[in-house]
C-alpha atoms as a PDB file:
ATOM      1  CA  UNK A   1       0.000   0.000   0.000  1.00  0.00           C
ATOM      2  CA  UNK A   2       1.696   3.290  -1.556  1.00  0.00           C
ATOM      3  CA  UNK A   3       1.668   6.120   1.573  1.00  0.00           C
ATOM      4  CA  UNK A   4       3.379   9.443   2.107  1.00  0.00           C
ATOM      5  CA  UNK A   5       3.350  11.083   5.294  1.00  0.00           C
ATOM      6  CA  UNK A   6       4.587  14.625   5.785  1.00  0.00           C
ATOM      7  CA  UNK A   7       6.177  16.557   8.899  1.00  0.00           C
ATOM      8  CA  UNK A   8       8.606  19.614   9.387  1.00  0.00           C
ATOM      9  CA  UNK A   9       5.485  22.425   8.806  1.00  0.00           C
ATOM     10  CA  UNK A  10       5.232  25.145  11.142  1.00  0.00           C
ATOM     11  CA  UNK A  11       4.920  28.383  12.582  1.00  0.00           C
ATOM     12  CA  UNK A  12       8.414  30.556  10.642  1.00  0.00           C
ATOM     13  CA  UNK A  13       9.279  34.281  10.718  1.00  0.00           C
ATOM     14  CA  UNK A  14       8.921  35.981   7.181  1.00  0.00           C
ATOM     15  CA  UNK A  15      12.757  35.309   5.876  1.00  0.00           C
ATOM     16  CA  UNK A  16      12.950  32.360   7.766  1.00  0.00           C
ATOM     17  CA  UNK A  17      13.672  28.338   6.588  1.00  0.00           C
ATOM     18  CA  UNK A  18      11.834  25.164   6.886  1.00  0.00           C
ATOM     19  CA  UNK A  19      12.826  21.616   6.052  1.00  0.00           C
ATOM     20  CA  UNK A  20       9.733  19.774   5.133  1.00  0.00           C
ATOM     21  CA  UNK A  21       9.926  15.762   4.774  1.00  0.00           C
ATOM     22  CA  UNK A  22       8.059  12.800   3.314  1.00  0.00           C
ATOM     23  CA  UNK A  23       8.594   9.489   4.118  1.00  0.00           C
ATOM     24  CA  UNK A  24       7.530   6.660   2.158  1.00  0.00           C
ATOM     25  CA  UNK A  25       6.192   3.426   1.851  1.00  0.00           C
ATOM     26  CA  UNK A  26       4.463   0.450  -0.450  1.00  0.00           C
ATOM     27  CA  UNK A  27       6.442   1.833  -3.492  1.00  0.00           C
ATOM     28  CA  UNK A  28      10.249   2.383  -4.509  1.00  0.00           C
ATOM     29  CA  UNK A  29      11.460   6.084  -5.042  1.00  0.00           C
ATOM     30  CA  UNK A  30      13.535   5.036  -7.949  1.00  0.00           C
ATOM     31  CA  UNK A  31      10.291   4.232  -9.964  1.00  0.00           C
ATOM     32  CA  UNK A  32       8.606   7.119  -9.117  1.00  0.00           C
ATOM     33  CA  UNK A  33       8.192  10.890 -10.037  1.00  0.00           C
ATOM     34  CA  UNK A  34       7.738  13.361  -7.072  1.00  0.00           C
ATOM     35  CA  UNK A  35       6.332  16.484  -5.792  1.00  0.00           C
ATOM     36  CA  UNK A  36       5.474  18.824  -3.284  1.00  0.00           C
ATOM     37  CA  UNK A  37       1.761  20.859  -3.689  1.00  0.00           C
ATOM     38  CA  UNK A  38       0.410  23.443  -1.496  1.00  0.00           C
ATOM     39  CA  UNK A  39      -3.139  24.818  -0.723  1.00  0.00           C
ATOM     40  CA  UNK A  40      -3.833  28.220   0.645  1.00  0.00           C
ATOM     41  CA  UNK A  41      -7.071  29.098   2.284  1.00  0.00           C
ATOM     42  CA  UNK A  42      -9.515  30.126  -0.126  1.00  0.00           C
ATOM     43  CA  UNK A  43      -7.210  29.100  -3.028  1.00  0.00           C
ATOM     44  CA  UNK A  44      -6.832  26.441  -5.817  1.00  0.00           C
ATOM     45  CA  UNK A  45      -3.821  24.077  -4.710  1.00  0.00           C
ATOM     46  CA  UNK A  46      -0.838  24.226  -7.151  1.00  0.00           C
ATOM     47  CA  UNK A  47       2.411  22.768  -7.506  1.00  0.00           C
ATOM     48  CA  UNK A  48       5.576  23.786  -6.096  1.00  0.00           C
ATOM     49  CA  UNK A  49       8.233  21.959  -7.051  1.00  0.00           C
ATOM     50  CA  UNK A  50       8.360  18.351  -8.815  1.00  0.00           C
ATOM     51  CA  UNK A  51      11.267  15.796  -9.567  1.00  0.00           C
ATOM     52  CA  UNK A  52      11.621  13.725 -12.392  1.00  0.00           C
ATOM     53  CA  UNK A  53      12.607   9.756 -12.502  1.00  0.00           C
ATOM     54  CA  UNK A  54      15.896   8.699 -13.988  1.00  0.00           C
ATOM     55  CA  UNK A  55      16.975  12.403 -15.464  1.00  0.00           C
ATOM     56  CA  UNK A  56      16.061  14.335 -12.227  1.00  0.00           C
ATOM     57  CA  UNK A  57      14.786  16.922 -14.516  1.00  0.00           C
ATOM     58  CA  UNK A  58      13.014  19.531 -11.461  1.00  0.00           C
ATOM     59  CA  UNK A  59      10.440  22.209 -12.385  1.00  0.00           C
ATOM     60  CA  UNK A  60       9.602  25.022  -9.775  1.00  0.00           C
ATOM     61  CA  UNK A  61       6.710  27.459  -9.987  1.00  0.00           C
ATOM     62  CA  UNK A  62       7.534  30.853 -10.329  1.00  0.00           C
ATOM     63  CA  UNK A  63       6.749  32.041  -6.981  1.00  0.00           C
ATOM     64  CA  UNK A  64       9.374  30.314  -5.628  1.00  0.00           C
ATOM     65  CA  UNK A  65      12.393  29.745  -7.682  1.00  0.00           C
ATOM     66  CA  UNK A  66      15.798  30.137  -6.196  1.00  0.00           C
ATOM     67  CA  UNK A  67      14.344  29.923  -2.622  1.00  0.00           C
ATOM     68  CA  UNK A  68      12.639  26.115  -2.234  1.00  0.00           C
ATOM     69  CA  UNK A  69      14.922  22.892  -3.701  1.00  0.00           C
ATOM     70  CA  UNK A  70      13.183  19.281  -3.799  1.00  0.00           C
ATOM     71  CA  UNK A  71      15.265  16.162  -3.046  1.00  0.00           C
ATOM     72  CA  UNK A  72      14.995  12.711  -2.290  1.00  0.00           C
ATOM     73  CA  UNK A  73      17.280  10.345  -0.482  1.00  0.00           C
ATOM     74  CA  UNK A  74      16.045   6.621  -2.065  1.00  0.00           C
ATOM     75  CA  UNK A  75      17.835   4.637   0.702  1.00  0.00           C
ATOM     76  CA  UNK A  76      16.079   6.914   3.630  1.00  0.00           C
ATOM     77  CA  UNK A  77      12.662   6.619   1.514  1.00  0.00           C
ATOM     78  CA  UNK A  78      12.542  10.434   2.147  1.00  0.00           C
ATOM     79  CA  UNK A  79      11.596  13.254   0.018  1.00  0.00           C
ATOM     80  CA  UNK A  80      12.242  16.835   1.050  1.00  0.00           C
ATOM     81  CA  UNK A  81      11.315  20.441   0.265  1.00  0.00           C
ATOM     82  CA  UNK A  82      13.862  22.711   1.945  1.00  0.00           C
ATOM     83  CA  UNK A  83      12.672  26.417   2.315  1.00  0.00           C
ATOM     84  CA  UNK A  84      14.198  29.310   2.680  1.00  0.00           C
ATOM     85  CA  UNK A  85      13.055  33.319   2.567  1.00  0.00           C
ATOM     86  CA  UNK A  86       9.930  32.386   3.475  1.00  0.00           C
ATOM     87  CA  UNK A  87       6.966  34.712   2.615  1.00  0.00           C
ATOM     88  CA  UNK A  88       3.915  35.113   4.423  1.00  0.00           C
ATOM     89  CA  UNK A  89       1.684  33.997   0.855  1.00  0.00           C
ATOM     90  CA  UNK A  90       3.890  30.658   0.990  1.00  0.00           C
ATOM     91  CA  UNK A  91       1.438  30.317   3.989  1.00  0.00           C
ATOM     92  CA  UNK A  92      -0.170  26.784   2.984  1.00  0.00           C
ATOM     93  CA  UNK A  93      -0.684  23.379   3.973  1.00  0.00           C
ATOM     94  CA  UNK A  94       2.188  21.255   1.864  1.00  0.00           C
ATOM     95  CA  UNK A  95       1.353  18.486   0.297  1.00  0.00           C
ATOM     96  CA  UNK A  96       3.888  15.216  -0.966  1.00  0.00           C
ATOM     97  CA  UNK A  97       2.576  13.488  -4.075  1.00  0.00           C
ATOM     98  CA  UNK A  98       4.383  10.302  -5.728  1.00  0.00           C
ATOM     99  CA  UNK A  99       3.660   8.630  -9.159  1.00  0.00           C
ATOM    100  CA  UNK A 100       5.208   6.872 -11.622  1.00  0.00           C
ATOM    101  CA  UNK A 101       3.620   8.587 -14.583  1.00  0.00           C
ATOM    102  CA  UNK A 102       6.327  11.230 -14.629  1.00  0.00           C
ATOM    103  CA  UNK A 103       5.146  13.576 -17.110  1.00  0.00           C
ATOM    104  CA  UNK A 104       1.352  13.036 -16.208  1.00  0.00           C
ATOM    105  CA  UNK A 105       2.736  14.508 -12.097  1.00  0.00           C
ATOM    106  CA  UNK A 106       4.782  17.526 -13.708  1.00  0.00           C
ATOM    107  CA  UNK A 107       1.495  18.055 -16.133  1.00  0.00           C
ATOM    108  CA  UNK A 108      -0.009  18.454 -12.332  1.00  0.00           C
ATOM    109  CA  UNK A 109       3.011  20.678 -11.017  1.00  0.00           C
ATOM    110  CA  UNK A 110       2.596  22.893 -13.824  1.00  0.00           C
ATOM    111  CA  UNK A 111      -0.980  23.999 -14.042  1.00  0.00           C
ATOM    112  CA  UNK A 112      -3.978  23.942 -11.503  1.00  0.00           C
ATOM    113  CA  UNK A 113      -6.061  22.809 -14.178  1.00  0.00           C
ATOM    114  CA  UNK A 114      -4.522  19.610 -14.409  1.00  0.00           C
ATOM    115  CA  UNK A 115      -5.086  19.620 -11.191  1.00  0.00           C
ATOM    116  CA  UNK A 116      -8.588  19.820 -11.533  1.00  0.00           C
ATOM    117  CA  UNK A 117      -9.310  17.513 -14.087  1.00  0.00           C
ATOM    118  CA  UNK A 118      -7.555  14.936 -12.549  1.00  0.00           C
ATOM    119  CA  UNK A 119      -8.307  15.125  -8.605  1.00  0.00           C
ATOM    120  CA  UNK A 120      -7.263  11.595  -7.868  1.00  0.00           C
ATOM    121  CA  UNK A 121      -4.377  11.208  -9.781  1.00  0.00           C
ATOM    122  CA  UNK A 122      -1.753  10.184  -7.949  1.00  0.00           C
ATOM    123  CA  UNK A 123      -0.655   9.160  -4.043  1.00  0.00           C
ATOM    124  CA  UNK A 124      -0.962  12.104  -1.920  1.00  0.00           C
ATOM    125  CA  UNK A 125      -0.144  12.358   1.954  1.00  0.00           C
ATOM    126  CA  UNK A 126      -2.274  13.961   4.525  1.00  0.00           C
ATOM    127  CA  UNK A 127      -0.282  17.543   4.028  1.00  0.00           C
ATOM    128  CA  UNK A 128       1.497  19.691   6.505  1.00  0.00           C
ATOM    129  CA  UNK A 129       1.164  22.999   8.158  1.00  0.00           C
ATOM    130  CA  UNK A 130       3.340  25.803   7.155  1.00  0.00           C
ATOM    131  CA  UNK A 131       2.523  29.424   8.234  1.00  0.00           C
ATOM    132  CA  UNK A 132       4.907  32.162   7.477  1.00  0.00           C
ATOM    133  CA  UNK A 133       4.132  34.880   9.716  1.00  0.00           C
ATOM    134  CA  UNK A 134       5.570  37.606  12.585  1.00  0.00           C
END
């Protein structure tokens, strides 16, 4: 049974850092494509930041290039979104999602539509807290 659980969301300072993690089960990360999603109150959920299978291609929204980096350590089953100059709009709960339809998941990571039109697409974990505030 594929499951992703999340932790490492918070409370942060504007211009602070977070370290959010996923650990895995039921699957192999080696076979599957990866990413993190967020949803802010009152707003669609959208993709953050996804990584590819076999190429490690990345892609990272707009919003937050050159501040957030996704990894993944296969032998710790872990996948992480580190976080840094935080902003209070990256105020969201974080969500991991793993598949092994790679360009289906960065179809997802790159517009909310896709998102949308294909609600259950995908292995999603329960999502994690972050608020960015003073």
């Amino acid at each position: 049974q594929v499951q992703l659980v999340e932790s490492g969301g918070g409370l942060v300072q504007p211009g602070g850092s977070l370290r959010l993690s996923c650990a895995v089960s039921g699957f192999s990360l080696d076979n599957y494509a990866i990413g993190w999603f967020r949803q802010a109150p009152g707003k669609e959920r959208e993709g953050v930041a996804c990584l590819s299978i076999g190429d490690d291609a990345t892609y990272y929204a707009d919003s937050v290039k050159g501040r957030f980096a996704i990894s993944r350590d296969n032998a710790k089953k872990t996948v992480y979104l580190q976080m840094s100059s935080l902003k209070p709009e990256d105020t969201a709960v974080y969500y991991c999602v793993a598949d092994p339809r790679k360009w289906q998941l960065f179809g997802l990571c790159v517009s909310p539509l896709e998102i949308r039109r294909y609600p259950d697409f995908g292995s999603w974990g329960q999502g994690t807290q972050v608020t960015v505030s003073s």
